[in-house]
PDB file of N, CA and C in Angstrom:
ATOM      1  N   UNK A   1      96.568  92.895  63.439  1.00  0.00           N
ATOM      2  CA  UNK A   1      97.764  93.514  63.991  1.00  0.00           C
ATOM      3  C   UNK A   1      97.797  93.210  65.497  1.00  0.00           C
ATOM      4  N   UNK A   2      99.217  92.852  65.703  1.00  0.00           N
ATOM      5  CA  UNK A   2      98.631  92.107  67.327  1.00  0.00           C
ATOM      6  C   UNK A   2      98.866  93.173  68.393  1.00  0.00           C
ATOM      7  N   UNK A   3      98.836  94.532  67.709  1.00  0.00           N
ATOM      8  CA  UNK A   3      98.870  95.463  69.220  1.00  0.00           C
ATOM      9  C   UNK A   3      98.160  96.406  69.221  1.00  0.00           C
ATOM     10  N   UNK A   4      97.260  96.178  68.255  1.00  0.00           N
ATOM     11  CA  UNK A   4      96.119  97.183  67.890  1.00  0.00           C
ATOM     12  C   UNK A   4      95.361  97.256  69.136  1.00  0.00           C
ATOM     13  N   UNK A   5      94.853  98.408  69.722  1.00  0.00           N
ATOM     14  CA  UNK A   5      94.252  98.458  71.030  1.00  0.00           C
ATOM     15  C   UNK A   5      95.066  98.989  72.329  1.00  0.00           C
ATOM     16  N   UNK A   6      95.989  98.348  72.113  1.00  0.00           N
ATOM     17  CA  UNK A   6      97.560  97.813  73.103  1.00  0.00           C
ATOM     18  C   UNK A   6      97.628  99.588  73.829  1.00  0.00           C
ATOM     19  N   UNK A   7      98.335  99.496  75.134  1.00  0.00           N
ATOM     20  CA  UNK A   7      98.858 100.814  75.541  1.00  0.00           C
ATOM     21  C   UNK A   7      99.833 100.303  76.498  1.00  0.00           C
ATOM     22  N   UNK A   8     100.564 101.721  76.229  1.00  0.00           N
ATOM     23  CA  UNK A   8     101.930 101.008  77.530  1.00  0.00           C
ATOM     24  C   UNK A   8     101.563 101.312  78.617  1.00  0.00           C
ATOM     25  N   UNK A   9     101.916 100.784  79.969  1.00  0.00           N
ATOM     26  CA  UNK A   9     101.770 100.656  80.747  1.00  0.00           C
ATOM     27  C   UNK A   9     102.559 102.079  81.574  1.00  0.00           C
ATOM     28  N   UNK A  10     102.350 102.906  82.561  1.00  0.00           N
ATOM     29  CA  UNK A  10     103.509 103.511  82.759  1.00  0.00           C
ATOM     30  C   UNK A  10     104.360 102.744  83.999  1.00  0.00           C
ATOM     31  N   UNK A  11     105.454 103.020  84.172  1.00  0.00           N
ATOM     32  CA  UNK A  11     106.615 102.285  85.050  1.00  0.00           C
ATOM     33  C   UNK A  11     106.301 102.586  86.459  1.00  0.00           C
ATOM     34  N   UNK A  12     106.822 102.020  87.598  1.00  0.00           N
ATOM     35  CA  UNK A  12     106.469 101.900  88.465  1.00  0.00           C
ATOM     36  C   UNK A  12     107.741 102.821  89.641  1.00  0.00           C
ATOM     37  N   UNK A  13     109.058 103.266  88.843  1.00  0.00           N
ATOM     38  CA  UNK A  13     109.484 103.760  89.158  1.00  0.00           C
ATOM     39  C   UNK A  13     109.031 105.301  89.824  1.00  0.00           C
ATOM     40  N   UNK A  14     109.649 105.729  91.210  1.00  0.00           N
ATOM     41  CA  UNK A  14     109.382 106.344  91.608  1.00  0.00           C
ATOM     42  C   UNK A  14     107.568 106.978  91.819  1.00  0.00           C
ATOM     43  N   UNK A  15     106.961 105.712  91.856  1.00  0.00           N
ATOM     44  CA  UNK A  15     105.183 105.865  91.901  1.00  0.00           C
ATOM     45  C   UNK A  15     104.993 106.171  93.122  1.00  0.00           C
ATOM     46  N   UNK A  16     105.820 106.144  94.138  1.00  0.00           N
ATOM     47  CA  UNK A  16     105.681 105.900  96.199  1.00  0.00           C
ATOM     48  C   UNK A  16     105.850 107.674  95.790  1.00  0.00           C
ATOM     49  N   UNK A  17     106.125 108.813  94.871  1.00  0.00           N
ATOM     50  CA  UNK A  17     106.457 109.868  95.266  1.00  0.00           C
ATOM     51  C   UNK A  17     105.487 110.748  93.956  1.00  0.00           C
ATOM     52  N   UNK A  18     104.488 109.960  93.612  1.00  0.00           N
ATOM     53  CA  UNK A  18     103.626 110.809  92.441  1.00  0.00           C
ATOM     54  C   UNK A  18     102.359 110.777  93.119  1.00  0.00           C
ATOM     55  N   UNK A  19     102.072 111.202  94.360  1.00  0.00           N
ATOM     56  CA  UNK A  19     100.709 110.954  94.805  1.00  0.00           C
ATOM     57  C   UNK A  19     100.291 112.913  94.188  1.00  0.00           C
ATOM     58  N   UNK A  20      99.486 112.707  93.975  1.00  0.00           N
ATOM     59  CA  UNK A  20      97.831 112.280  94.532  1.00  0.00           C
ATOM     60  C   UNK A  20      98.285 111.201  93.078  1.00  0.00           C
ATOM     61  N   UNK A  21      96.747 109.763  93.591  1.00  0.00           N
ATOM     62  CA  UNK A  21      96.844 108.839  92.789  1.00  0.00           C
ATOM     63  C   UNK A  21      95.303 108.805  91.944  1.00  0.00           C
ATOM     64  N   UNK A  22      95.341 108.297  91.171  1.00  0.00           N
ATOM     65  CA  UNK A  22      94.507 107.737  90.187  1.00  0.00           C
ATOM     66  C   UNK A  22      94.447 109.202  88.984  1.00  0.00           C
ATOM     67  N   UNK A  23      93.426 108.701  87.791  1.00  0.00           N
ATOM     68  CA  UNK A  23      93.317 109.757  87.172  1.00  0.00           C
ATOM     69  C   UNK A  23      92.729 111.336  87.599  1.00  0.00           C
ATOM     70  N   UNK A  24      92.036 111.178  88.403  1.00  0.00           N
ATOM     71  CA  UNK A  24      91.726 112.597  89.036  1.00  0.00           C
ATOM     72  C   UNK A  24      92.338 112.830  90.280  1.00  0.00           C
ATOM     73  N   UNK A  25      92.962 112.294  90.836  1.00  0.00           N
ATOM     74  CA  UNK A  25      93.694 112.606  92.135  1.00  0.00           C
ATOM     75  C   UNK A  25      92.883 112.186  93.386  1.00  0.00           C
ATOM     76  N   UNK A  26      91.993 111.036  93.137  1.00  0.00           N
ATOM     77  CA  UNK A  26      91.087 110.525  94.057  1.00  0.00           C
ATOM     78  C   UNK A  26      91.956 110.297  95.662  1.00  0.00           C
ATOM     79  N   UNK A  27      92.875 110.075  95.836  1.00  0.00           N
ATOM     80  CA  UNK A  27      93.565 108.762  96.504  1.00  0.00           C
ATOM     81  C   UNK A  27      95.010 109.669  96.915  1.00  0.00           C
ATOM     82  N   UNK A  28      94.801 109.740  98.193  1.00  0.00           N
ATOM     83  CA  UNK A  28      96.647 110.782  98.452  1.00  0.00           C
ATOM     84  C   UNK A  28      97.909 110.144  99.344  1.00  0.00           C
ATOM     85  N   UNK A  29      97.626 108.488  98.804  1.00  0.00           N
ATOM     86  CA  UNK A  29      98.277 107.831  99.163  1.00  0.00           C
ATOM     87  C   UNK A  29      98.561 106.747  99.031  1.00  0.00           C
ATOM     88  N   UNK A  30      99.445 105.877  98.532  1.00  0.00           N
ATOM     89  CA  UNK A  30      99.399 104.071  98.234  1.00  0.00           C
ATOM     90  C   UNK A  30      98.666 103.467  99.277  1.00  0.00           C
ATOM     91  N   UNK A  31      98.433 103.456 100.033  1.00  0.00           N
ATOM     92  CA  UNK A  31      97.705 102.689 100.650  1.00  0.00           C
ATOM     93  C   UNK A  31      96.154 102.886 100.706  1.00  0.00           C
ATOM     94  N   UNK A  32      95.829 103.636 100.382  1.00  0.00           N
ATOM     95  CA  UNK A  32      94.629 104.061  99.694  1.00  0.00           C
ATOM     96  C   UNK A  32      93.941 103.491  98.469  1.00  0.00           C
ATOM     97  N   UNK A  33      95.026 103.640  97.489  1.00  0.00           N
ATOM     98  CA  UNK A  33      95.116 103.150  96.158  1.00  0.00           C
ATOM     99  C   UNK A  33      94.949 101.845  96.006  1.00  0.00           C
ATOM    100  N   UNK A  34      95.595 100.924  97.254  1.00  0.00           N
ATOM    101  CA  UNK A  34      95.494  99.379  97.315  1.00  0.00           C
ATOM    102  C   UNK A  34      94.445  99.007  97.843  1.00  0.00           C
ATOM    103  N   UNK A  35      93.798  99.751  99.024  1.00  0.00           N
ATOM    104  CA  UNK A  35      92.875  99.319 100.055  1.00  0.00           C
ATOM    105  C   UNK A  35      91.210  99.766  98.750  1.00  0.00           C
ATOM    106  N   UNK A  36      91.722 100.663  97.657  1.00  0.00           N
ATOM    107  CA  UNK A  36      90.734 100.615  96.792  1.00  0.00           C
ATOM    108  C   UNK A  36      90.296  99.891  95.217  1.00  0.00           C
ATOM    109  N   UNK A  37      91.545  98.384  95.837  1.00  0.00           N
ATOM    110  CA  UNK A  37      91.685  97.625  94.595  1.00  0.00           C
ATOM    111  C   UNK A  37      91.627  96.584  95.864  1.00  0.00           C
ATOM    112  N   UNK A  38      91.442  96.342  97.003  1.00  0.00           N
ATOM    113  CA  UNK A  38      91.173  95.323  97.819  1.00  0.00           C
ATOM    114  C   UNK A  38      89.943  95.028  97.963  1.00  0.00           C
ATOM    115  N   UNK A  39      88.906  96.517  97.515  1.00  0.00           N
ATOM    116  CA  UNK A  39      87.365  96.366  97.925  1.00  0.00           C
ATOM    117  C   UNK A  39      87.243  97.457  96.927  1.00  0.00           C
ATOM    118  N   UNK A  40      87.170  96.910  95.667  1.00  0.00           N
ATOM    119  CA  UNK A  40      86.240  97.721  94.776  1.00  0.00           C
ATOM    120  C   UNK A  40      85.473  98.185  94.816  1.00  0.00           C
ATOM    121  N   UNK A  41      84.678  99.246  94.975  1.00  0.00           N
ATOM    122  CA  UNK A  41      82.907  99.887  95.182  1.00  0.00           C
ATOM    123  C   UNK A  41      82.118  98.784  94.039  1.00  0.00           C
ATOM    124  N   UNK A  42      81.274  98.792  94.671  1.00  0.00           N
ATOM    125  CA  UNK A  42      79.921  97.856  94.238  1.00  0.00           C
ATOM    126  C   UNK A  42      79.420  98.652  93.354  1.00  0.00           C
ATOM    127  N   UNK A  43      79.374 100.499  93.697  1.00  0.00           N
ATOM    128  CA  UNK A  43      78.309 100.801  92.955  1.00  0.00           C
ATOM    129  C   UNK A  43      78.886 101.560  91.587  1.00  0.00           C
ATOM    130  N   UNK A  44      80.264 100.796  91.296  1.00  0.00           N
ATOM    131  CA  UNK A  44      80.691 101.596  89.890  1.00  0.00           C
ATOM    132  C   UNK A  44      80.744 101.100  88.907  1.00  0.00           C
ATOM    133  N   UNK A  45      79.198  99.839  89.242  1.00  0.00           N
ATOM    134  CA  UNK A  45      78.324  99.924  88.059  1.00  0.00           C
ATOM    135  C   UNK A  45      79.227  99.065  87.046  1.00  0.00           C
ATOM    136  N   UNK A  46      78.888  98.469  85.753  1.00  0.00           N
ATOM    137  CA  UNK A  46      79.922  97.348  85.289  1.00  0.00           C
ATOM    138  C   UNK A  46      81.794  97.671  84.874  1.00  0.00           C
ATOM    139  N   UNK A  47      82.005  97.019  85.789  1.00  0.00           N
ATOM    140  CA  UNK A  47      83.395  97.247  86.182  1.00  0.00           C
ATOM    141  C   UNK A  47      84.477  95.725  85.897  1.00  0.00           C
ATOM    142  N   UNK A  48      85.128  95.807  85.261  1.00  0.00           N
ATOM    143  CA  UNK A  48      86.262  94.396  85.503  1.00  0.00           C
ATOM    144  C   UNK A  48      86.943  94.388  86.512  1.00  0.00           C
ATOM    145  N   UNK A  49      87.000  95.121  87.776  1.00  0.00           N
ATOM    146  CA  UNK A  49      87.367  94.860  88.836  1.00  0.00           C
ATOM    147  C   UNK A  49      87.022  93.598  89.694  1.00  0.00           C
ATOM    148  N   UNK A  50      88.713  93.059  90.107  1.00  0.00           N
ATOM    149  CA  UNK A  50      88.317  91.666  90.816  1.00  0.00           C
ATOM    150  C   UNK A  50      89.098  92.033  92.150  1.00  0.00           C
ATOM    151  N   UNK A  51      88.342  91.939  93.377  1.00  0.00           N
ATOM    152  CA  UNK A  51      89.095  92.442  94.578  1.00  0.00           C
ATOM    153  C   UNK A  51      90.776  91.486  94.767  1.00  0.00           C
ATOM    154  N   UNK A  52      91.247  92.256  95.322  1.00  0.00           N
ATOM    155  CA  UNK A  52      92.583  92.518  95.280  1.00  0.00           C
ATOM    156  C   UNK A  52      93.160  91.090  96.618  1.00  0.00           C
ATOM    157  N   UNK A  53      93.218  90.194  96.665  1.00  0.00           N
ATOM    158  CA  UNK A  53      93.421  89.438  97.867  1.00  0.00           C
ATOM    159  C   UNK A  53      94.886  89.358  98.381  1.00  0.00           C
ATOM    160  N   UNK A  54      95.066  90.392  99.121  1.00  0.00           N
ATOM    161  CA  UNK A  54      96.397  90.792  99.929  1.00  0.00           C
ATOM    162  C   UNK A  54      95.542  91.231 101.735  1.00  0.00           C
ATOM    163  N   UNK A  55      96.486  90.225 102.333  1.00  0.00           N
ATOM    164  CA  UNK A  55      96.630  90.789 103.415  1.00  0.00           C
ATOM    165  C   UNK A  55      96.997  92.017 104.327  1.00  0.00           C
ATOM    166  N   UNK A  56      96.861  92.511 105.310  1.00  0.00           N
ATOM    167  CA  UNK A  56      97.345  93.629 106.069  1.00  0.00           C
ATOM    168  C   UNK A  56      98.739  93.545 105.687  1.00  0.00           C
ATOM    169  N   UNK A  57      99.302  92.225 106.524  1.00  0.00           N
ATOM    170  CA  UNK A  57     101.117  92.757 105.762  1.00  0.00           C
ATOM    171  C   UNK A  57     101.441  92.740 104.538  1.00  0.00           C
ATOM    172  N   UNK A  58     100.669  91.710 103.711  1.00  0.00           N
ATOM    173  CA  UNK A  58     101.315  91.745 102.151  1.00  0.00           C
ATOM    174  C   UNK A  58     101.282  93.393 101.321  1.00  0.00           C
ATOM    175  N   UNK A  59      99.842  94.120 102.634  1.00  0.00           N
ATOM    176  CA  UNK A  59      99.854  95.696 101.811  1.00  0.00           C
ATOM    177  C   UNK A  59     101.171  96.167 102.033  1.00  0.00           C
ATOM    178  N   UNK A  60     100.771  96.389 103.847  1.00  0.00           N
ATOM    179  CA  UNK A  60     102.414  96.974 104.360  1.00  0.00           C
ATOM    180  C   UNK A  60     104.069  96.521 103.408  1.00  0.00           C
ATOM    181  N   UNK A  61     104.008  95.117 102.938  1.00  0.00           N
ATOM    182  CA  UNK A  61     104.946  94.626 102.179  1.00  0.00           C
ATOM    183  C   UNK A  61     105.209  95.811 100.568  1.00  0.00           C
ATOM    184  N   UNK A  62     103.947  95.656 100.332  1.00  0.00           N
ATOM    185  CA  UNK A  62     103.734  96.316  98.669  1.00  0.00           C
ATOM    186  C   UNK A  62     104.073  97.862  98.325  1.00  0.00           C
ATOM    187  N   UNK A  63     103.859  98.381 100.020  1.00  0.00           N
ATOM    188  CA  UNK A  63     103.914  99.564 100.033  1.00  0.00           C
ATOM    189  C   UNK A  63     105.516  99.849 100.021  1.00  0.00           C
ATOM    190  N   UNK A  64     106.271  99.172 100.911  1.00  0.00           N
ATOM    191  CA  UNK A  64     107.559  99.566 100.626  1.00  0.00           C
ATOM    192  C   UNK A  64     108.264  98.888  99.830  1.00  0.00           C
ATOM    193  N   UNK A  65     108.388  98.112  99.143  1.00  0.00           N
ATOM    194  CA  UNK A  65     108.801  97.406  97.952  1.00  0.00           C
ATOM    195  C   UNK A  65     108.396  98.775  96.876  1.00  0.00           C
ATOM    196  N   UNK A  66     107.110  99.510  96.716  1.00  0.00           N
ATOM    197  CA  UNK A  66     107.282 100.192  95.391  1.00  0.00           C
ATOM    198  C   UNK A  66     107.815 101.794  96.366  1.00  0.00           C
ATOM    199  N   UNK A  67     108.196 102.062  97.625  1.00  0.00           N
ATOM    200  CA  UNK A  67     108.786 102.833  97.907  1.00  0.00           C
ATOM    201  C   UNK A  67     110.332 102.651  97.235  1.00  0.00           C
ATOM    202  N   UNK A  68     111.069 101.157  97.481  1.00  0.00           N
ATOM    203  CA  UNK A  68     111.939 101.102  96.912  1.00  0.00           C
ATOM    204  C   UNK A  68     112.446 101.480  95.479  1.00  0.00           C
ATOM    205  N   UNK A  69     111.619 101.305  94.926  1.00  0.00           N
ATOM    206  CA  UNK A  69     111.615 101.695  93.131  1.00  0.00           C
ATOM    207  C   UNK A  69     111.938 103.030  93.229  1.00  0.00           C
ATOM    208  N   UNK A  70     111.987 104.493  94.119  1.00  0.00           N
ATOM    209  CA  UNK A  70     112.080 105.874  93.585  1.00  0.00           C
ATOM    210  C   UNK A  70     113.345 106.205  94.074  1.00  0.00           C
ATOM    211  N   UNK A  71     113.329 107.098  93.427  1.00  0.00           N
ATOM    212  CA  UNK A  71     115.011 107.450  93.456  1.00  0.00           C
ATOM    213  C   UNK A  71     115.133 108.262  94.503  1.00  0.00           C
ATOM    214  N   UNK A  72     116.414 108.047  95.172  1.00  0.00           N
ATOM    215  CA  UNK A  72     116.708 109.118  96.259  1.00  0.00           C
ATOM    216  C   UNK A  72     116.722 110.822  96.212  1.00  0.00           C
ATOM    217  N   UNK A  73     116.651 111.607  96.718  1.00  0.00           N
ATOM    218  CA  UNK A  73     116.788 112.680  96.639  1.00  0.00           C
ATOM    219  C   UNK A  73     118.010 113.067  96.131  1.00  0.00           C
ATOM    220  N   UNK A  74     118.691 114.448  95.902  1.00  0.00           N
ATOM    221  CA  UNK A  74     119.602 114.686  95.006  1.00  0.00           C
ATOM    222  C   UNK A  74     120.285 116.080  96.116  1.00  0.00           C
ATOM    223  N   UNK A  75     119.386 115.991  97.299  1.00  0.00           N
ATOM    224  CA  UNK A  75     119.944 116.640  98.525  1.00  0.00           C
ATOM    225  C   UNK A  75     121.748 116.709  98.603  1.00  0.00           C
TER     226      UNK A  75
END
């Protein structure tokens, strides 16, 4: 069955406004979240993590590009 295993992904919409990030709320900010997929910890032990190769601006770039994705307020 070719999706046996498979999980959806969740959307990326409005993600710049769901902090705290990761599964326990490690991270209280995208740039956090990136700067901890830029330099994986060494010591978390066997991991498929492959560091993240983005520059200072390509973060600054990433960060507001998925700011763009959330919806405006309803103010």
């Amino acid at each position: 069955m070719p999706l046996e295993g498979a999980f959806k992904v969740p959307s990326l919409r409005n993600a710049a406004n769901t902090a705290p990030y990761m599964h326990e709320g490690r991270f209280a900010d995208l740039d956090a979240v990136i700067e901890h997929y830029r330099n994986p910890p060494a010591s978390a032990g066997d991991h498929e993590l492959v560091a993240l190769e983005l520059n200072d601006r390509e973060v600054r770039q990433f960060v507001v590009f998925l700011g763009t994705l959330s919806a405006e307020s309803g103010d």
